[in-house]
PDB file of N, CA and C in Angstrom:
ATOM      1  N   UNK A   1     175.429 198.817 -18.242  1.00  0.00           N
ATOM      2  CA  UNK A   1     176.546 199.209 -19.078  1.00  0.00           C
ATOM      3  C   UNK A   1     177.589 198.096 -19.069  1.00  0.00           C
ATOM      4  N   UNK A   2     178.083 197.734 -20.080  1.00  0.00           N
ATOM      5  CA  UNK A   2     178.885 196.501 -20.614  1.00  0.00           C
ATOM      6  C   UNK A   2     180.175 196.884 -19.621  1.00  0.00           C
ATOM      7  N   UNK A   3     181.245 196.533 -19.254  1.00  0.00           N
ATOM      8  CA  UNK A   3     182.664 196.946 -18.329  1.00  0.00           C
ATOM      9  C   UNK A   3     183.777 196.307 -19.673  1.00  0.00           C
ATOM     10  N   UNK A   4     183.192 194.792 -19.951  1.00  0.00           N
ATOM     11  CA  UNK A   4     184.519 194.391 -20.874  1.00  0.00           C
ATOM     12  C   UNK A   4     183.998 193.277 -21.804  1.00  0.00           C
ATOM     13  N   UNK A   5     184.332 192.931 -22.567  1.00  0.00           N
ATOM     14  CA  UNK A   5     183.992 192.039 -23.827  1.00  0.00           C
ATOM     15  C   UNK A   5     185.073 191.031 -23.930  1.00  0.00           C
ATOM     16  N   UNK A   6     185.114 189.959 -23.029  1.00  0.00           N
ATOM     17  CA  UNK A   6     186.558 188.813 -23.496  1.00  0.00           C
ATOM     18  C   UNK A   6     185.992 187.864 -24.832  1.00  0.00           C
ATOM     19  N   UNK A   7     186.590 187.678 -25.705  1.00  0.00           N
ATOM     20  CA  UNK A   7     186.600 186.366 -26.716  1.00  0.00           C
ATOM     21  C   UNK A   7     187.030 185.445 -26.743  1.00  0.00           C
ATOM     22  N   UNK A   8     186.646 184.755 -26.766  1.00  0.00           N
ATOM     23  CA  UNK A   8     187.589 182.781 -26.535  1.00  0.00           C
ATOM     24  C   UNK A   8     186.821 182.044 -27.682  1.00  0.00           C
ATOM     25  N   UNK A   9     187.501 180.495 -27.645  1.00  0.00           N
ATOM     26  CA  UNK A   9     187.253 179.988 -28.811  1.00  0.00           C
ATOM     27  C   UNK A   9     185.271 179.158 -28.227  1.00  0.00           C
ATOM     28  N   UNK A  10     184.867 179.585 -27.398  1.00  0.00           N
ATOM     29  CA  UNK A  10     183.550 178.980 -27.158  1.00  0.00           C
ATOM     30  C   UNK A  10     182.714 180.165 -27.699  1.00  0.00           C
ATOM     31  N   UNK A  11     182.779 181.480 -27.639  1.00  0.00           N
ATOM     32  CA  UNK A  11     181.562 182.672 -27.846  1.00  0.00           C
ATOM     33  C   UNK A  11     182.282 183.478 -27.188  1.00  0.00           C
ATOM     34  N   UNK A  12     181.774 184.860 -26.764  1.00  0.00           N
ATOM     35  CA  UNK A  12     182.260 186.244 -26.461  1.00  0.00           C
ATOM     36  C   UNK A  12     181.176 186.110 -25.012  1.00  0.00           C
ATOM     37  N   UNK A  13     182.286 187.207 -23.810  1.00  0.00           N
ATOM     38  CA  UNK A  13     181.993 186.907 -22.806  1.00  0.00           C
ATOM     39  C   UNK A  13     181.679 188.233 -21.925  1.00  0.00           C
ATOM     40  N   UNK A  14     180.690 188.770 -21.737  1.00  0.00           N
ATOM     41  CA  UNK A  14     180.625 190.017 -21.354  1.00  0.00           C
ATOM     42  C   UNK A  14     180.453 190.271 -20.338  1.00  0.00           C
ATOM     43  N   UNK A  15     181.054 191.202 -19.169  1.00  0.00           N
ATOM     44  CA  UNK A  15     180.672 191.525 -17.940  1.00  0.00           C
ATOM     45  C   UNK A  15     180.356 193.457 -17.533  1.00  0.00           C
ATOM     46  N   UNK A  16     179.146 193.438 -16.820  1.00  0.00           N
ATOM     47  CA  UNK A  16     178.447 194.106 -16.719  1.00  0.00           C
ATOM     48  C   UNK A  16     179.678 195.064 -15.359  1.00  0.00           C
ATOM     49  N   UNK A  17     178.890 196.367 -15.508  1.00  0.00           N
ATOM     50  CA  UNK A  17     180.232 197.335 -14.344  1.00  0.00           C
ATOM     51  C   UNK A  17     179.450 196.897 -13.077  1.00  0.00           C
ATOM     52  N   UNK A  18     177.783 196.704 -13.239  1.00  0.00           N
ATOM     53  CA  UNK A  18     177.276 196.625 -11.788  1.00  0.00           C
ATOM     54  C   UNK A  18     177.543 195.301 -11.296  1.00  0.00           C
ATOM     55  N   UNK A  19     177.979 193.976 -12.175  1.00  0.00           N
ATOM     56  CA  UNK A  19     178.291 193.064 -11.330  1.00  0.00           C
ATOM     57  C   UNK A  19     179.726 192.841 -10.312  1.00  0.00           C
ATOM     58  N   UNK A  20     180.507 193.342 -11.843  1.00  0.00           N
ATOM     59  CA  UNK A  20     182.331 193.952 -10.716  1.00  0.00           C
ATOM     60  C   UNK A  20     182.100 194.776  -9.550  1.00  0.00           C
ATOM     61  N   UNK A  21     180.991 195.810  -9.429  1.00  0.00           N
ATOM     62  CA  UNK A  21     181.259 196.734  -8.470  1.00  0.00           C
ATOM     63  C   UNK A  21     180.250 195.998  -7.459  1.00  0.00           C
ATOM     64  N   UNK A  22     179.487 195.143  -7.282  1.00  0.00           N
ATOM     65  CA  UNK A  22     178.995 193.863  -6.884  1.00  0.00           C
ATOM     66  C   UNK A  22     180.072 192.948  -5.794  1.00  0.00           C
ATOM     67  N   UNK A  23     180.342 192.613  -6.812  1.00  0.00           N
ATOM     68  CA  UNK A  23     181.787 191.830  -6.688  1.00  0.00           C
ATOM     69  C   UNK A  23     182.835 192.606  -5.280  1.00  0.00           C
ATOM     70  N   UNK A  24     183.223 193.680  -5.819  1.00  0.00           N
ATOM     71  CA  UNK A  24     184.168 194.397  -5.246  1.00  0.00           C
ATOM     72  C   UNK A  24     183.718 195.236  -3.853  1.00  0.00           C
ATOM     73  N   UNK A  25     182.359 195.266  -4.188  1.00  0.00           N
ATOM     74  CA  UNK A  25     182.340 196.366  -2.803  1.00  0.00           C
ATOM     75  C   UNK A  25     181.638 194.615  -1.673  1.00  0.00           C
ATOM     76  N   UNK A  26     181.237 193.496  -2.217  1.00  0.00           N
ATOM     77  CA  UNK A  26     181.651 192.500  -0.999  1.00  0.00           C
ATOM     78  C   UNK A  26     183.107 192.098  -0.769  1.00  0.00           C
ATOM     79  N   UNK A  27     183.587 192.109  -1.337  1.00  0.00           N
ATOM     80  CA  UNK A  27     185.336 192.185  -1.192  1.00  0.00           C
ATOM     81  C   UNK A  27     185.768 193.090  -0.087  1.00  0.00           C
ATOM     82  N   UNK A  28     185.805 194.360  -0.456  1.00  0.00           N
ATOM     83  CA  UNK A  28     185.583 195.572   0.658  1.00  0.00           C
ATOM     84  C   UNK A  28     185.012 195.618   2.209  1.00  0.00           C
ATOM     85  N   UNK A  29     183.409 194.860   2.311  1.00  0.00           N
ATOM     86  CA  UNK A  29     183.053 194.927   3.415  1.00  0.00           C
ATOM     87  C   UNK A  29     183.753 193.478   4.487  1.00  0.00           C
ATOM     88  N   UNK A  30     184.217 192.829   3.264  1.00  0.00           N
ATOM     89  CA  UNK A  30     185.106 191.841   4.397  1.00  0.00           C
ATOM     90  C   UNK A  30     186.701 192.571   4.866  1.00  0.00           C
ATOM     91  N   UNK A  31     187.112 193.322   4.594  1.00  0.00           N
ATOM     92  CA  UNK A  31     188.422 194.222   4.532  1.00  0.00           C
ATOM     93  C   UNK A  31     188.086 194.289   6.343  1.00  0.00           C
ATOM     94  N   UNK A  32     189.123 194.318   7.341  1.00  0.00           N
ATOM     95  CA  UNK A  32     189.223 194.504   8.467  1.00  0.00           C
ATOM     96  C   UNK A  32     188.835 196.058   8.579  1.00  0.00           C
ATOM     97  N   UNK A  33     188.052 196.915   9.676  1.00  0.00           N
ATOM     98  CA  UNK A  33     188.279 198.046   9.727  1.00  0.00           C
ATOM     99  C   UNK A  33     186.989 198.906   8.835  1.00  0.00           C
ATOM    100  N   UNK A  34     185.936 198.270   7.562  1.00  0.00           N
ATOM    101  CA  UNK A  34     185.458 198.679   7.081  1.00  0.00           C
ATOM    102  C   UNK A  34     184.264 198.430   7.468  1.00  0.00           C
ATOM    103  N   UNK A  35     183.700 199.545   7.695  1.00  0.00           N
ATOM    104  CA  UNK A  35     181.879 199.085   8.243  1.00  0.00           C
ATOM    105  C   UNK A  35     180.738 199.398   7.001  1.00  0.00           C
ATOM    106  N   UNK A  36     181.013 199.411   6.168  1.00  0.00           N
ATOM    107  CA  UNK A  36     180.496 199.469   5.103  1.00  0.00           C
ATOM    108  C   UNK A  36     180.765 200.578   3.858  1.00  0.00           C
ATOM    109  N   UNK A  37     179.383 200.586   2.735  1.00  0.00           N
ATOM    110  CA  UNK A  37     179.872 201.488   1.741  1.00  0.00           C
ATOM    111  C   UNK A  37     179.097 202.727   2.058  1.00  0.00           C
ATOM    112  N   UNK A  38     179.556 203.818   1.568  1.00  0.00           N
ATOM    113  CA  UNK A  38     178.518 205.492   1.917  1.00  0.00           C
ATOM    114  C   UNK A  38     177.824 205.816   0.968  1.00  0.00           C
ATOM    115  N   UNK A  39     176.732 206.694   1.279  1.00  0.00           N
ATOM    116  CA  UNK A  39     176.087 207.431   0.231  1.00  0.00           C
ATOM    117  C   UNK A  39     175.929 208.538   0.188  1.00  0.00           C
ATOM    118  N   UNK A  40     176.368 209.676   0.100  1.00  0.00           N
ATOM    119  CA  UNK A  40     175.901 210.717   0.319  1.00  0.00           C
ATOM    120  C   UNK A  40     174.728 211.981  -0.271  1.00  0.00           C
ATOM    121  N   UNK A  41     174.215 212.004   0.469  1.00  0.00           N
ATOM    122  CA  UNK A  41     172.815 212.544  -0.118  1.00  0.00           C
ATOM    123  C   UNK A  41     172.975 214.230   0.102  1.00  0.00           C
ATOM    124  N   UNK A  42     173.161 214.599  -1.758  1.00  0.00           N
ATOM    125  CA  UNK A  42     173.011 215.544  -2.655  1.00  0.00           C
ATOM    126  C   UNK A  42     172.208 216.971  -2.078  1.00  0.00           C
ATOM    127  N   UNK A  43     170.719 216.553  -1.478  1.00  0.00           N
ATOM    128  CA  UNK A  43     169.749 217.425  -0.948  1.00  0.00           C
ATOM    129  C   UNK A  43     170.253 217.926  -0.012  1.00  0.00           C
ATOM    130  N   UNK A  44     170.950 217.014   1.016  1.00  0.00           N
ATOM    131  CA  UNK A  44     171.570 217.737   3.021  1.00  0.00           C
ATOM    132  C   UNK A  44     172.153 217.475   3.082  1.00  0.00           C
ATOM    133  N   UNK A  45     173.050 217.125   2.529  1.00  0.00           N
ATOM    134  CA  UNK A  45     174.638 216.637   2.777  1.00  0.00           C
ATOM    135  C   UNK A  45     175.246 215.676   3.647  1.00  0.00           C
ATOM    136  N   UNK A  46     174.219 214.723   3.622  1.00  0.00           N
ATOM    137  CA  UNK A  46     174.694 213.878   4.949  1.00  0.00           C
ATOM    138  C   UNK A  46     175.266 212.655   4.184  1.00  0.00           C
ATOM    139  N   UNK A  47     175.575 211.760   4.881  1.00  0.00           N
ATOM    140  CA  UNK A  47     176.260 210.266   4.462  1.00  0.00           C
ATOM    141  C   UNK A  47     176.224 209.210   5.266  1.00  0.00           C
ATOM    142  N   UNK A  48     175.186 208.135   4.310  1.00  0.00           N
ATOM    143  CA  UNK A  48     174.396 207.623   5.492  1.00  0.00           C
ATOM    144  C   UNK A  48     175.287 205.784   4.849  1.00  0.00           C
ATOM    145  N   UNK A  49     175.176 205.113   6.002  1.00  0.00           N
ATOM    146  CA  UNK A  49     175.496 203.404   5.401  1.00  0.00           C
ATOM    147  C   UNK A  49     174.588 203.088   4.500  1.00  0.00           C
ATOM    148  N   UNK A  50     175.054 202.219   3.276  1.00  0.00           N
ATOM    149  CA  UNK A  50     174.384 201.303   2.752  1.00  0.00           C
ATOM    150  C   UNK A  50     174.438 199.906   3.243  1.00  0.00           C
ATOM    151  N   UNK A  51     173.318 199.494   2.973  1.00  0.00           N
ATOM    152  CA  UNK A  51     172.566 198.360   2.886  1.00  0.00           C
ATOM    153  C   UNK A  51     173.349 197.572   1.976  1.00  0.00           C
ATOM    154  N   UNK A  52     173.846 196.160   2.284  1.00  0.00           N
ATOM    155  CA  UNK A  52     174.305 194.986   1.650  1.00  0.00           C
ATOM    156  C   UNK A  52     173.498 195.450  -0.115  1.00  0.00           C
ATOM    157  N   UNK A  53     172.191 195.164   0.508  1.00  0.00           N
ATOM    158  CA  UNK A  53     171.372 195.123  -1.148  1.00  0.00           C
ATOM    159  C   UNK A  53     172.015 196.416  -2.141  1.00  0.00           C
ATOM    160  N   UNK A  54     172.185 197.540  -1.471  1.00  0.00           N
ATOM    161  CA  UNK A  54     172.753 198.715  -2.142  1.00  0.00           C
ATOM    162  C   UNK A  54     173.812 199.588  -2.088  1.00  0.00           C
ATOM    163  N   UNK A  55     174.863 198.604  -2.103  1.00  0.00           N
ATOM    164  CA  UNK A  55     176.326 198.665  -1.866  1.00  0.00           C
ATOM    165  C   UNK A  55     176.516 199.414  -3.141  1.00  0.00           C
ATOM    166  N   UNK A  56     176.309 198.824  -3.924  1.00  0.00           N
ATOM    167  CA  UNK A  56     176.850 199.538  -5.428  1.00  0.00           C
ATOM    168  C   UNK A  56     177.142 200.621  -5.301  1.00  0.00           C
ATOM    169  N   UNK A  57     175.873 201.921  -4.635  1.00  0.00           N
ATOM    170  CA  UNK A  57     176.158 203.122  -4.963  1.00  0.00           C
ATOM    171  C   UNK A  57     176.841 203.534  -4.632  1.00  0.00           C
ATOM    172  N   UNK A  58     177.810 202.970  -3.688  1.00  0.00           N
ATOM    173  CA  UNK A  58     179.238 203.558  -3.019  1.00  0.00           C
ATOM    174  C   UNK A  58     180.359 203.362  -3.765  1.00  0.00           C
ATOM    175  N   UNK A  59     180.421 202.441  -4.840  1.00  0.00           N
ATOM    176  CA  UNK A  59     181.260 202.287  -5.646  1.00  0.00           C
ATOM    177  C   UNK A  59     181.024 202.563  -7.188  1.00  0.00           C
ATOM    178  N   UNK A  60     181.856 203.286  -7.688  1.00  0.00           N
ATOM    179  CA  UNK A  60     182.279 203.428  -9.195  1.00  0.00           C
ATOM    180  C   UNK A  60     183.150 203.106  -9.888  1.00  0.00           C
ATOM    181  N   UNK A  61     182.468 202.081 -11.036  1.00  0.00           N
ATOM    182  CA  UNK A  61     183.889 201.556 -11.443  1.00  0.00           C
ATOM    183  C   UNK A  61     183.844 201.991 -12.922  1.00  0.00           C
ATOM    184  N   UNK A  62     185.340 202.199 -13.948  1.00  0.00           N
ATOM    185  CA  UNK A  62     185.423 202.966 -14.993  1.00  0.00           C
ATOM    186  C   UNK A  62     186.675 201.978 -15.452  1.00  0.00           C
ATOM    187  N   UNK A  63     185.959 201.359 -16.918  1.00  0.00           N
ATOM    188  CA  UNK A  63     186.890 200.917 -17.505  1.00  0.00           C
ATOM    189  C   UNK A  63     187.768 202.004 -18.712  1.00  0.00           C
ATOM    190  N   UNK A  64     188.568 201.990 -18.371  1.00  0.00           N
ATOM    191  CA  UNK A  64     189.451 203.224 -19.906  1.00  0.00           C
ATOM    192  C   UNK A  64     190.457 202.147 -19.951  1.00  0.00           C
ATOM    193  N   UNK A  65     190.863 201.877 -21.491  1.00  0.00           N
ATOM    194  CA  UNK A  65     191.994 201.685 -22.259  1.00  0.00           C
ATOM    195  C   UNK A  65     192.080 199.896 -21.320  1.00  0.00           C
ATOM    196  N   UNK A  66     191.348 199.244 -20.982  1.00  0.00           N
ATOM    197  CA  UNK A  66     191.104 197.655 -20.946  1.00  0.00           C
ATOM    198  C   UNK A  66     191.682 197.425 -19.665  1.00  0.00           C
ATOM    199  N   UNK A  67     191.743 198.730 -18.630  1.00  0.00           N
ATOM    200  CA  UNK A  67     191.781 198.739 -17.501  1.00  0.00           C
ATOM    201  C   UNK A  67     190.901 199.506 -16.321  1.00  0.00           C
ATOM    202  N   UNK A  68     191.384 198.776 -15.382  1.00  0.00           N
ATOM    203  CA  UNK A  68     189.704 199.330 -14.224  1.00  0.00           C
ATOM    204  C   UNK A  68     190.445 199.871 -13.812  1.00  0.00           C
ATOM    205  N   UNK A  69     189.491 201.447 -13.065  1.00  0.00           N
ATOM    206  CA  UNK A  69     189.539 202.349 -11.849  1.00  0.00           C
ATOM    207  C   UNK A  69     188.020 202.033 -11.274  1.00  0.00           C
ATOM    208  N   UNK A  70     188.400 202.144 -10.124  1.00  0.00           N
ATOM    209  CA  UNK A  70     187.215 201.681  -8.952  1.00  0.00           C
ATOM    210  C   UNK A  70     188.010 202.717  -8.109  1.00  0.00           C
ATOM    211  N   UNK A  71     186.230 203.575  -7.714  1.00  0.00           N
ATOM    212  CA  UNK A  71     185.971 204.261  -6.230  1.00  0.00           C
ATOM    213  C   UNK A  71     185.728 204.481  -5.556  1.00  0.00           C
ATOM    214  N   UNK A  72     185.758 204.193  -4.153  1.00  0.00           N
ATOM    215  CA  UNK A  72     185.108 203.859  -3.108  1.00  0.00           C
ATOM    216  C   UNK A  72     184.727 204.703  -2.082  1.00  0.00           C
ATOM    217  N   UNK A  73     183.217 204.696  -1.772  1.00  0.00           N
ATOM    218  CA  UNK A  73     183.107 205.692  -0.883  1.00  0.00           C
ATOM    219  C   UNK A  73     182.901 204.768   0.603  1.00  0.00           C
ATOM    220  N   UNK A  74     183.563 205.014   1.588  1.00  0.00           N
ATOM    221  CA  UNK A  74     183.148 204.133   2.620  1.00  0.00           C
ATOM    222  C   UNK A  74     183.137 204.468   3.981  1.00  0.00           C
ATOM    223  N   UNK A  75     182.614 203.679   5.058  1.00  0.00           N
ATOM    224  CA  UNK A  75     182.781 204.410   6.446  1.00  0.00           C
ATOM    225  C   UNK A  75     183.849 203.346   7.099  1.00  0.00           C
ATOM    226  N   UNK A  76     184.609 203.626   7.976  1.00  0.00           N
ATOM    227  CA  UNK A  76     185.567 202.966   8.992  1.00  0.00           C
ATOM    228  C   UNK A  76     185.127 202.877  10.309  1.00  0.00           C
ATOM    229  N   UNK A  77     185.708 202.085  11.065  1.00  0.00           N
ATOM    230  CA  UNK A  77     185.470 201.942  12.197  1.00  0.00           C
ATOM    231  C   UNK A  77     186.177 202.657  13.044  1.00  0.00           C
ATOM    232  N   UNK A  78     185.785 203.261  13.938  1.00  0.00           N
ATOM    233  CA  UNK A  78     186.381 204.128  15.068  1.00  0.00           C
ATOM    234  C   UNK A  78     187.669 203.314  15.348  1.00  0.00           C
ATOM    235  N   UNK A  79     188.943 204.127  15.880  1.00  0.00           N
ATOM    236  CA  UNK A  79     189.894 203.453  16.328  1.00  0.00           C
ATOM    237  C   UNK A  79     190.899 202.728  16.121  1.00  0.00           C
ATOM    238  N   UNK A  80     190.442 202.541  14.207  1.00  0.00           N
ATOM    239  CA  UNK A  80     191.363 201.634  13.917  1.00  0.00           C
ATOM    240  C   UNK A  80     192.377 202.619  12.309  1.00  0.00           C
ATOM    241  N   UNK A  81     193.493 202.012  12.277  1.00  0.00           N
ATOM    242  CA  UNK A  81     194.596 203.501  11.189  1.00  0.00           C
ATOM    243  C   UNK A  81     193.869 203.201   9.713  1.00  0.00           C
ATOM    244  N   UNK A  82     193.496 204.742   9.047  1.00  0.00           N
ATOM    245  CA  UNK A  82     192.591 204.301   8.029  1.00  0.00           C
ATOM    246  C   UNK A  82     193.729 204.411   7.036  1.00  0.00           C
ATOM    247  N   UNK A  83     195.109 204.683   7.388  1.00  0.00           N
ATOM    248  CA  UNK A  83     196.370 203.988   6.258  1.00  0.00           C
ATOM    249  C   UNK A  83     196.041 202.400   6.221  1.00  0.00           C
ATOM    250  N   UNK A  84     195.868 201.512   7.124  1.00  0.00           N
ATOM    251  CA  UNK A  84     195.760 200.277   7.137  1.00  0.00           C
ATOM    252  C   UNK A  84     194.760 200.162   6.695  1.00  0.00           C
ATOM    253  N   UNK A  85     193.595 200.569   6.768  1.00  0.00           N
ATOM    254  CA  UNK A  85     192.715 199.778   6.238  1.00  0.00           C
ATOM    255  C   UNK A  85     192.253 200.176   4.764  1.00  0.00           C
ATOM    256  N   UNK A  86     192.926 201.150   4.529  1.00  0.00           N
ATOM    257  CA  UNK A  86     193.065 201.482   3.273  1.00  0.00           C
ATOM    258  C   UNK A  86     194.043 200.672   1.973  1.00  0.00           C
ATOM    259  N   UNK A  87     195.019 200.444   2.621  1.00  0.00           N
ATOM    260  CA  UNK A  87     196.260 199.597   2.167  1.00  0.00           C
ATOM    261  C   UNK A  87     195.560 198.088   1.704  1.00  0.00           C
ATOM    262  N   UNK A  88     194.880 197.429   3.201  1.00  0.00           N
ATOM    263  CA  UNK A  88     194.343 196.286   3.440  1.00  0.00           C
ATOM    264  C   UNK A  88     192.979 195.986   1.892  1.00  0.00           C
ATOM    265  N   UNK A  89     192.163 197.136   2.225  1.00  0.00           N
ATOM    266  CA  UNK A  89     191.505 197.148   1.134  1.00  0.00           C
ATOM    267  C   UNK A  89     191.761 197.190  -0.438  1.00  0.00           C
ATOM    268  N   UNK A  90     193.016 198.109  -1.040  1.00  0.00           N
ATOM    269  CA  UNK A  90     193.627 197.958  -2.133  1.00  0.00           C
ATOM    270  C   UNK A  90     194.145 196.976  -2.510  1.00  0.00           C
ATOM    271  N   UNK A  91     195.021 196.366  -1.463  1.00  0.00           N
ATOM    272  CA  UNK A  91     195.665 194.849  -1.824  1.00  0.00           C
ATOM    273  C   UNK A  91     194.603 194.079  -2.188  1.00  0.00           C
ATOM    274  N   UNK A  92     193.411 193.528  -0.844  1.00  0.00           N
ATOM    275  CA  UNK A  92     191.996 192.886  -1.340  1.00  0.00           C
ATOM    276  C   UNK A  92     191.689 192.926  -2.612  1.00  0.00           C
ATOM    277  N   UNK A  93     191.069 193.973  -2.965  1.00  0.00           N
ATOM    278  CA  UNK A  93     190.265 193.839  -3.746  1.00  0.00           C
ATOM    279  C   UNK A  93     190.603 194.423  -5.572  1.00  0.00           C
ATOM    280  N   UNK A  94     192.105 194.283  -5.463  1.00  0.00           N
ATOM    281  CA  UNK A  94     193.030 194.580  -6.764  1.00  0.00           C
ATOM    282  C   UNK A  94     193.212 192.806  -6.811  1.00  0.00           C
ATOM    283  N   UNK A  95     193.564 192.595  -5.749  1.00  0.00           N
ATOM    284  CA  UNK A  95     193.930 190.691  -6.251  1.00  0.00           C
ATOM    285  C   UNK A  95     192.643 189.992  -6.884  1.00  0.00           C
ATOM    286  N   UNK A  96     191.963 190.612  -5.735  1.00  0.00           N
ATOM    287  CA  UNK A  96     190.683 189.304  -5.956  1.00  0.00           C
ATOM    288  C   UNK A  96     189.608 190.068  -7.599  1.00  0.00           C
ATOM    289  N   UNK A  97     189.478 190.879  -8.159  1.00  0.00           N
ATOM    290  CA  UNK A  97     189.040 191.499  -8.550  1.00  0.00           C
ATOM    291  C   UNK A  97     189.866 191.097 -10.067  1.00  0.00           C
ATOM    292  N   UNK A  98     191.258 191.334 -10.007  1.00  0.00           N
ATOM    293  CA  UNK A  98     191.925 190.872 -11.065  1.00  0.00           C
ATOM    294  C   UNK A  98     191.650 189.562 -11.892  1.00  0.00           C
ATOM    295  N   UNK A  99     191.900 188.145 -10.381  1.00  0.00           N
ATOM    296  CA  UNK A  99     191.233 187.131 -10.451  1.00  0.00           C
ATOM    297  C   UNK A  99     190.061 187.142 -11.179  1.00  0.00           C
ATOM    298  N   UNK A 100     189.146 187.554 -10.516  1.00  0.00           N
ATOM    299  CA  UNK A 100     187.486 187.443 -10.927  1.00  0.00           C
ATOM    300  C   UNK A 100     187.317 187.815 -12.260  1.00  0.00           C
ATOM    301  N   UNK A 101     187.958 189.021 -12.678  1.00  0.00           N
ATOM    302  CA  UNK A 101     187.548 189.443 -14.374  1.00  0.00           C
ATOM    303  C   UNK A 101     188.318 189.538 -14.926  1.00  0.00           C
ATOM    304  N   UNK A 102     190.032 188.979 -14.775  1.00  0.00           N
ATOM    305  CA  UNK A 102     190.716 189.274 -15.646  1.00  0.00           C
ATOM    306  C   UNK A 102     191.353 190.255 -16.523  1.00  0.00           C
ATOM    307  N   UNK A 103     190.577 191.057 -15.965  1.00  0.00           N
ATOM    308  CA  UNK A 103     190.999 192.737 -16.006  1.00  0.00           C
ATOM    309  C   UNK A 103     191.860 193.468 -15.208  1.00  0.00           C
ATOM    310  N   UNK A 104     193.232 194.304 -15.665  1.00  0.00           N
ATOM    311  CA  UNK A 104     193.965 194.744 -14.775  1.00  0.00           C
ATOM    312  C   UNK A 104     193.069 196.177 -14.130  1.00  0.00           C
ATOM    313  N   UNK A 105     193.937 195.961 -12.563  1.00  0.00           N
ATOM    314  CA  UNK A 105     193.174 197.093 -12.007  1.00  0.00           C
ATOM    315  C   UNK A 105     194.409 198.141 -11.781  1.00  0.00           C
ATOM    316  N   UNK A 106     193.791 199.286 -12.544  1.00  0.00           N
ATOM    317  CA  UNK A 106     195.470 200.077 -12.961  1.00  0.00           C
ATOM    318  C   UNK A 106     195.152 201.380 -11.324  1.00  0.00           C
ATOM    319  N   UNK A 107     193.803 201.482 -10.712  1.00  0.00           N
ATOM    320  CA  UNK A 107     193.665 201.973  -9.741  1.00  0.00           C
ATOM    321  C   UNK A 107     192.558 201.993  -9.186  1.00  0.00           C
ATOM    322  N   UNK A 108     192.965 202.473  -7.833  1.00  0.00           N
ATOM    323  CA  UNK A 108     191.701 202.125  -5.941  1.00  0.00           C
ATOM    324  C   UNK A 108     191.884 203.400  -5.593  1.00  0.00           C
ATOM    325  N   UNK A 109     190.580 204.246  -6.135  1.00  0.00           N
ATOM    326  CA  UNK A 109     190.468 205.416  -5.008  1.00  0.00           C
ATOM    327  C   UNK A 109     189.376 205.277  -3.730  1.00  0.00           C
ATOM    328  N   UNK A 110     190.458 205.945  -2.776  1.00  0.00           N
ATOM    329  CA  UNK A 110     189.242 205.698  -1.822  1.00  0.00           C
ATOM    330  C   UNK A 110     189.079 207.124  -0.928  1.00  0.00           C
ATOM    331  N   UNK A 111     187.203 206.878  -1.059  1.00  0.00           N
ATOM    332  CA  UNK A 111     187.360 208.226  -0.230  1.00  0.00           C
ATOM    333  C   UNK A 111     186.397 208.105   1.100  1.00  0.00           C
ATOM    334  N   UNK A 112     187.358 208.508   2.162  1.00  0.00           N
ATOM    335  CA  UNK A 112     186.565 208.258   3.351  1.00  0.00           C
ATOM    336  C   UNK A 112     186.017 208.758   3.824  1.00  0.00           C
ATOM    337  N   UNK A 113     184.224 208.529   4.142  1.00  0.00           N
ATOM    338  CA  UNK A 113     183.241 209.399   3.916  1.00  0.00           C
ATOM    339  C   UNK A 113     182.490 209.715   5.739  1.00  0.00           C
ATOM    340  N   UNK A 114     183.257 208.504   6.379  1.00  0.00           N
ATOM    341  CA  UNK A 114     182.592 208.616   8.028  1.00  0.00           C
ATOM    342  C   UNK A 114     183.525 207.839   8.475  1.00  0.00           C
ATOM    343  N   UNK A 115     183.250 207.901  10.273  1.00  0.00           N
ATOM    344  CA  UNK A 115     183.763 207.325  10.748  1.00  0.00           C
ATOM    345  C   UNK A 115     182.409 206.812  11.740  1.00  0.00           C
ATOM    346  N   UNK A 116     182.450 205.340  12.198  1.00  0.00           N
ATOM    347  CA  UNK A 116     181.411 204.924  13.084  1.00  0.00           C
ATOM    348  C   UNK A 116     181.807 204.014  14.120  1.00  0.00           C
ATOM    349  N   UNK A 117     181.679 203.962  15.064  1.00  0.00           N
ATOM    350  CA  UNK A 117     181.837 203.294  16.283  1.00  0.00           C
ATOM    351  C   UNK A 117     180.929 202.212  16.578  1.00  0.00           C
ATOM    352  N   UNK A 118     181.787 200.797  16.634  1.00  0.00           N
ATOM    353  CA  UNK A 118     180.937 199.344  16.201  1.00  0.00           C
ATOM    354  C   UNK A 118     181.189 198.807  18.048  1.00  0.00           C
ATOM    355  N   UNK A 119     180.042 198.387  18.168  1.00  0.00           N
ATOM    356  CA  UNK A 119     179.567 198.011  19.236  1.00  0.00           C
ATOM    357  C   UNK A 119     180.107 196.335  19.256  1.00  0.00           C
TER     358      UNK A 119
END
């Protein structure tokens, strides 16, 4: 699914939602405090880590009116304030994300799906 269509004087420039949410959920797993993205599975209700390769499914991103909402499902690390690393993560990945596509990010939901204890 297309996310945005820029035009310039070389050709028209299109970016895909799975590469931003690509983009954004490695943004995320560098965020202090974040041990990755969640999935939660529909059948038993559990919520298990993703895999680098399948980060995506923890994130949803929705362009309306030529601005992004991105949502994040993720696990934290034991011990550490998930105001901060929540904060830490919005700042992240609204800057760098802006940068990258040029698209304003009008909002960061995040919903915190575990907590895990990193060795």
């Amino acid at each position: 699914m297309k996310v945005s269509s820029i035009d310039t004087h070389m050709g028209n420039i299109s970016i895909d939602q799975e590469v931003v949410a690509q983009y954004a959920g490695s943004v995320a797993t560098e965020c202090f405090g974040v041990v990755g993205m969640a999935s939660m599975s529909v059948r038993d209700g559990l919520v298990r880590l993703l895999r680098k390769d399948s980060m995506t499914r923890g994130i949803q991103v929705i362009l309306k009116n030529n601005k992004l909402t991105m949502n994040f499902h993720i696990i934290v690390a034991y011990g550490v304030s998930i105001l901060a690393v929540s904060d830490n993560l919005i700042s992240n990945v609204k800057y760098k994300v802006e940068e990258f596509t040029g698209i304003e990010v009008e909002k960061i939901n995040i919903f915190v799906e575990g907590v895990r204890v990193i060795d």
